[in-house]
Structure formats: structure tokens, C-alpha cells
C-alpha atoms as a PDB file:
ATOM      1  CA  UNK A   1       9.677 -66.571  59.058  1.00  0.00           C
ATOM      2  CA  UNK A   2      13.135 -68.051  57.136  1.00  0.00           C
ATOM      3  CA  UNK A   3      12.899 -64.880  55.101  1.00  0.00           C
ATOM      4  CA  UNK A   4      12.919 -62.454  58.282  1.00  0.00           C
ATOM      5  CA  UNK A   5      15.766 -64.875  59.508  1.00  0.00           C
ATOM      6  CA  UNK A   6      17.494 -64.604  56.135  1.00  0.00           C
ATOM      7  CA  UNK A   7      16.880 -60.517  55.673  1.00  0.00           C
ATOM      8  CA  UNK A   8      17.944 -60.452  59.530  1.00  0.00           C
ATOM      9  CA  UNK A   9      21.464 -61.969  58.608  1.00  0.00           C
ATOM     10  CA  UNK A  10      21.826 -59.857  55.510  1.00  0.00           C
ATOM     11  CA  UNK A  11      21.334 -56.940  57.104  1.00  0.00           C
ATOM     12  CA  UNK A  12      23.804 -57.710  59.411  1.00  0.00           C
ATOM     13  CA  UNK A  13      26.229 -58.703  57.688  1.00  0.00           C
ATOM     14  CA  UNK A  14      25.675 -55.638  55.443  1.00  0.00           C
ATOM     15  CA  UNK A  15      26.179 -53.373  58.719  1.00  0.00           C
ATOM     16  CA  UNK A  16      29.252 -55.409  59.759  1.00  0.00           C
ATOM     17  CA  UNK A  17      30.928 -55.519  56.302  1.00  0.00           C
ATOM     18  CA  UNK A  18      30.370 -51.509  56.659  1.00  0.00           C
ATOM     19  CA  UNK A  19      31.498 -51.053  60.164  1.00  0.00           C
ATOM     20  CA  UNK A  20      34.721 -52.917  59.531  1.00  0.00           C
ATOM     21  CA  UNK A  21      35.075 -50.272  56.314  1.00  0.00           C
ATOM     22  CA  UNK A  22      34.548 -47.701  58.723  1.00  0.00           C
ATOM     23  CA  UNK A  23      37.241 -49.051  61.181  1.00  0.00           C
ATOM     24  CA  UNK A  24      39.652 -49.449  58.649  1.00  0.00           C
ATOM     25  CA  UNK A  25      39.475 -45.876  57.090  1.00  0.00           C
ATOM     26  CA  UNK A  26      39.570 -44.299  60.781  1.00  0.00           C
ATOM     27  CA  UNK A  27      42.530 -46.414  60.795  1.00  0.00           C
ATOM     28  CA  UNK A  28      44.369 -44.953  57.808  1.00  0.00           C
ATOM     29  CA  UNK A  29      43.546 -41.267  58.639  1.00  0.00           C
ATOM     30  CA  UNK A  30      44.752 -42.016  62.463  1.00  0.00           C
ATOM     31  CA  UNK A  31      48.068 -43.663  60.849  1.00  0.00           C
ATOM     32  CA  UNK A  32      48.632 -40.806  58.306  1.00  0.00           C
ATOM     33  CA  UNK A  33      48.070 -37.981  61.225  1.00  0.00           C
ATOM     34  CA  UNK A  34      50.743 -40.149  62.943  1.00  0.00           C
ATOM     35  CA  UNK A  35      53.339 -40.646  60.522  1.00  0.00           C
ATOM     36  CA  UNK A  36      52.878 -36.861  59.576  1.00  0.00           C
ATOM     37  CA  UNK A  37      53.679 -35.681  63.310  1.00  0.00           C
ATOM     38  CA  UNK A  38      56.392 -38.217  63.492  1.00  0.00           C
ATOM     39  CA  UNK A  39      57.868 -36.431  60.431  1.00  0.00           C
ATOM     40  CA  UNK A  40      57.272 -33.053  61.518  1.00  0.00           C
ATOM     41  CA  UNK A  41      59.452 -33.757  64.158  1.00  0.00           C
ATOM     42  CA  UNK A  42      61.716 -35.694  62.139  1.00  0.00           C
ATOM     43  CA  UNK A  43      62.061 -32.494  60.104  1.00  0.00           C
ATOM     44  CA  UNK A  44      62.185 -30.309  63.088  1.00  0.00           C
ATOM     45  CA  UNK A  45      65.396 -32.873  64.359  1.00  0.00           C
ATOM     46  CA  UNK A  46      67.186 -31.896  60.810  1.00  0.00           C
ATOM     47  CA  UNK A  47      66.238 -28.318  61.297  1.00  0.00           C
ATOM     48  CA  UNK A  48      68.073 -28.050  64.927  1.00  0.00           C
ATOM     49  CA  UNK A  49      71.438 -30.190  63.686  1.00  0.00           C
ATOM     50  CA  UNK A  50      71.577 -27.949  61.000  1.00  0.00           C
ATOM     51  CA  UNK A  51      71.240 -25.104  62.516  1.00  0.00           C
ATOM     52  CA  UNK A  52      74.063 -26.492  65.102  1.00  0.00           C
ATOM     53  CA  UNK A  53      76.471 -27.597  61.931  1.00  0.00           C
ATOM     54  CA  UNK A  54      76.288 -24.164  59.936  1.00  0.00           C
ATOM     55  CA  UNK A  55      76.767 -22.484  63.403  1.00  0.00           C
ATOM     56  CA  UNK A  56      80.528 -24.918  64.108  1.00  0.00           C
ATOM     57  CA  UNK A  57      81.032 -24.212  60.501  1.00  0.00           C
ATOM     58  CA  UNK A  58      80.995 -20.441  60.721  1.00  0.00           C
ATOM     59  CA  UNK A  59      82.863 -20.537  64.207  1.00  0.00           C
ATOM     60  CA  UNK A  60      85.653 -22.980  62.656  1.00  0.00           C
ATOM     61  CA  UNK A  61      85.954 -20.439  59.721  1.00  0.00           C
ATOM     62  CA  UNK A  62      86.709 -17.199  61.951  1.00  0.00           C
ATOM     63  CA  UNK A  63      88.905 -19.640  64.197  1.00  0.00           C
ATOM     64  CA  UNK A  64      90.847 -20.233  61.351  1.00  0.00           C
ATOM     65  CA  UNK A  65      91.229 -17.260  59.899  1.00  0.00           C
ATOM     66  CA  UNK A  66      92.561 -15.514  63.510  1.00  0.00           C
ATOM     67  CA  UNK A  67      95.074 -18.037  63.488  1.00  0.00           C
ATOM     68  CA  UNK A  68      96.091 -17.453  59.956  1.00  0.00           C
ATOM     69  CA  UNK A  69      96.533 -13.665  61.354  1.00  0.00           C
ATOM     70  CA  UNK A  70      98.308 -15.026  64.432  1.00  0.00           C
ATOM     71  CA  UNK A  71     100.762 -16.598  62.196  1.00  0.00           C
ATOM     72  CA  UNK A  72     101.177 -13.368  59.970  1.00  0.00           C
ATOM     73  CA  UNK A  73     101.948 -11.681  63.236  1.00  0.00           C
ATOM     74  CA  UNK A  74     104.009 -14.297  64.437  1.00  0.00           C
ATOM     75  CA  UNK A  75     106.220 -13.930  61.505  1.00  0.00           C
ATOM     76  CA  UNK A  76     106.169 -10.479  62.531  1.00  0.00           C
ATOM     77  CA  UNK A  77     107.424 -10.542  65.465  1.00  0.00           C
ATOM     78  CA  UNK A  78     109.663 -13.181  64.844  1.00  0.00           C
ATOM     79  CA  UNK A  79     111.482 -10.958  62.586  1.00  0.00           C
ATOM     80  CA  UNK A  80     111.505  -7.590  64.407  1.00  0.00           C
ATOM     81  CA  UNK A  81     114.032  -6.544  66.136  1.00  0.00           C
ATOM     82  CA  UNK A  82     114.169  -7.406  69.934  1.00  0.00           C
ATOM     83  CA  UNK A  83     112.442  -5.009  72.433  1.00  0.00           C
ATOM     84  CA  UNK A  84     110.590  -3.126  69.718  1.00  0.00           C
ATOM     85  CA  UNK A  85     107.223  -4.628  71.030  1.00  0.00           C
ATOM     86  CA  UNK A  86     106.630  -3.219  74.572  1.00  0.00           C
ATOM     87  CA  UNK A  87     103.444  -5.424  75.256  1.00  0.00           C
ATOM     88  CA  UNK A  88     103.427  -8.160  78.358  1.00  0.00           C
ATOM     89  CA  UNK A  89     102.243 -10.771  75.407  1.00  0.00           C
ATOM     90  CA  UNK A  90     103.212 -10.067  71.889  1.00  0.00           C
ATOM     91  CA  UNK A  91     100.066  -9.116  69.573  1.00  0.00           C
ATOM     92  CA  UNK A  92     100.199 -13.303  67.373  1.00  0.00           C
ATOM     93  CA  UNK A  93     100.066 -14.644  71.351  1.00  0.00           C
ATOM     94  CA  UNK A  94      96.702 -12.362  71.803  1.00  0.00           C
ATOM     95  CA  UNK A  95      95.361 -13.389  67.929  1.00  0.00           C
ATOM     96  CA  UNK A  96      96.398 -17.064  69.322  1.00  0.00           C
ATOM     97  CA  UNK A  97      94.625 -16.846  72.300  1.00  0.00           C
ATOM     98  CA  UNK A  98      91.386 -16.236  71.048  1.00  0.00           C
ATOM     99  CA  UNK A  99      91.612 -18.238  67.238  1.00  0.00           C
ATOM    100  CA  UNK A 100      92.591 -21.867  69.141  1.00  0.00           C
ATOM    101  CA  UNK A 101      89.934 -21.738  71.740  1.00  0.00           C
ATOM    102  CA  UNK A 102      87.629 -19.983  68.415  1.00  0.00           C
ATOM    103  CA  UNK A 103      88.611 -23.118  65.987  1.00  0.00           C
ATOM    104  CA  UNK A 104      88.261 -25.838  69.054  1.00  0.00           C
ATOM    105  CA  UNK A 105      84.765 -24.530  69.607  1.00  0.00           C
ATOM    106  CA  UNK A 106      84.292 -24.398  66.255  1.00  0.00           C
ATOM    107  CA  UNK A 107      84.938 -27.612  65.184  1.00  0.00           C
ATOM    108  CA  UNK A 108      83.304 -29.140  68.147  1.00  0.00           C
ATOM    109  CA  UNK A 109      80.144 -27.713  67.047  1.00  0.00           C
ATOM    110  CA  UNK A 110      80.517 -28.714  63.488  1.00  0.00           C
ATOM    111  CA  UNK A 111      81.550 -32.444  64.527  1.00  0.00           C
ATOM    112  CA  UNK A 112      78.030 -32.732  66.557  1.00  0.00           C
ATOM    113  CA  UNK A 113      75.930 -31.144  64.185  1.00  0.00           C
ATOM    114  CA  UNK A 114      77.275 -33.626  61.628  1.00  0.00           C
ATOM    115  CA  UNK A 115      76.861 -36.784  64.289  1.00  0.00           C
ATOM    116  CA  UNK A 116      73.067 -35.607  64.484  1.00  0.00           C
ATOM    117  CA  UNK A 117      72.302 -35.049  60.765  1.00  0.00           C
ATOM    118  CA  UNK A 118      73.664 -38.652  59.938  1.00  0.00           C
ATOM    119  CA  UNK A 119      72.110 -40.087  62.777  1.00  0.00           C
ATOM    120  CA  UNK A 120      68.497 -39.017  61.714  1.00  0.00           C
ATOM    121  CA  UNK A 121      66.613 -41.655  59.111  1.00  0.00           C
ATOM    122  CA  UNK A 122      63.255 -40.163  58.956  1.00  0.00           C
ATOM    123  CA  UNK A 123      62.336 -44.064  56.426  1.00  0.00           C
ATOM    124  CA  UNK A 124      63.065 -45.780  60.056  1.00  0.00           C
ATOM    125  CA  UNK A 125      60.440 -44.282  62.134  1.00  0.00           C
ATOM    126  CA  UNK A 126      57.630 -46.993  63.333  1.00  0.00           C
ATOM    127  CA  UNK A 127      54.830 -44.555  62.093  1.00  0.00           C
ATOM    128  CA  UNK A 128      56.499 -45.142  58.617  1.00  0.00           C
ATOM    129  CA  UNK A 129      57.316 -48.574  58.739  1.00  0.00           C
ATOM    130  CA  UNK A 130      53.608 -48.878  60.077  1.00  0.00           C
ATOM    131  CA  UNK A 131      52.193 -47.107  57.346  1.00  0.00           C
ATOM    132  CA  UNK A 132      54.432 -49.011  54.390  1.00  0.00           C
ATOM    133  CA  UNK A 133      52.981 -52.266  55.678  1.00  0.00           C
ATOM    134  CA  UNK A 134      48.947 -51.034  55.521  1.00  0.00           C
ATOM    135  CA  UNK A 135      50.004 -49.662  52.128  1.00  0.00           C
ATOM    136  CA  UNK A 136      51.552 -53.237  50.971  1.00  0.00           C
ATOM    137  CA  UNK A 137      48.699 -55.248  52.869  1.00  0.00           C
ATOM    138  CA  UNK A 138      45.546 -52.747  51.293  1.00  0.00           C
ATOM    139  CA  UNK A 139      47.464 -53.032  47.457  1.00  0.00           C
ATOM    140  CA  UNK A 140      47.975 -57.370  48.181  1.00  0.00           C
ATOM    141  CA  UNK A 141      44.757 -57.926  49.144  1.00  0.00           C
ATOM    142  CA  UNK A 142      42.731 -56.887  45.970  1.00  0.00           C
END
């Protein structure tokens, strides 16, 4: 009878010891799928300010070169002789009116994109931090 008692507590301790294995690698694989879709959007967060900097960047660029042209024209006009340019507004004030708004717009755009990409740390998501501390706690406890 002591050796069906004994057996008995082997056994389950056997079946614990394994169930707690079990526990611990659904654990892992559950922590991994969540630190992957917590980078995936991470990723998808760098993609979209990106995306939203090279688009500023490109508009600031064609901003600034129409008012380069506006000044060119400016320095046209500025040197013509009067009443040679029969227009209501004189061709730099049309180049000017679309290059400021152009180059405001512009560098708008480029200021947020660059606000978002330095406010993303993909290291200080909890799914990482999560993930770094079963990593330290599995390699300590050997």
C-alpha cells in the first residue's frame, strides 16, 4: 500500500512538473505572437510617418523652388519698364501665390512626419519589455 501511495505521488508530480512545462511554453509562443503584432504595427507606425515626411519633403522642395522663380520674376519686373506688364497681378505675385502657401504646406508636413518618426521606440513597447524579462528570468534560472 506505501508503494501505491508513493507511485501515486510520483506520478503526480511527474504530470504536474509536465503541465507547468506545458504552461510555460504556451506562454512563450503567446508572448512571441504578441510582441510580433505589437511590432508589426510598430513598423506599420514608421511606414505611415514616413510616408507623411517624404511627402512635406517633396512639397517643401517644389515650394521652394516656385519661390526661387517668383524671385527671378520679381527681379523681372522690378526692372522693366513701367506699364509693360498689362496683367491685374504681375506674373512673381502669381509664382508667389502659389510657392508660400506650397512651402507652408510643405514644411508642415515634413515637421509632423519628423515629430512621429522620433516619437516611435518600437524597444518601449510592453510586449517587448515583457518578453526581455521571460528571456532574463528563463537564462537566470538555470
Amino acid at each position: 500500500m506505501a508503494t501505491e501511495i508513493q507511485n501515486l505521488s510520483e506520478q503526480s508530480t511527474a504530470s504536474l512538473l509536465g503541465g507547468i512545462l506545458d504552461d510555460i511554453q504556451d506562454l512563450i509562443k503567446q508572448q512571441v505572437q504578441l510582441t510580433r503584432k505589437e511590432v508589426t504595427a510598430e513598423v506599420h507606425t514608421v511606414a505611415h510617418a514616413a510616408i507623411l515626411f517624404a511627402v512635406g519633403a517633396a512639397t517643401l522642395f517644389f515650394g521652394a523652388l516656385i519661390i526661387a522663380l517668383t524671385v527671378v520674376y520679381f527681379l523681372h519686373w522690378a526692372t522693366s519698364p513701367s506699364g509693360s506688364d498689362p496683367a491685374h497681378i504681375p506674373l512673381w505675385g502669381c509664382f508667389a501665390l502659389v510657392g508660400v502657401p506650397l512651402t507652408v504646406l510643405g514644411a508642415c508636413l515634413t515637421w509632423l512626419g519628423r515629430k512621429r518618426l522620433m516619437s516611435i521606440n518600437p524597444l518601449q513597447n510592453p510586449a517587448t519589455q515583457a518578453l526581455k524579462e521571460n528571456v532574463e528570468w528563463a537564462t537566470n534560472a538555470k
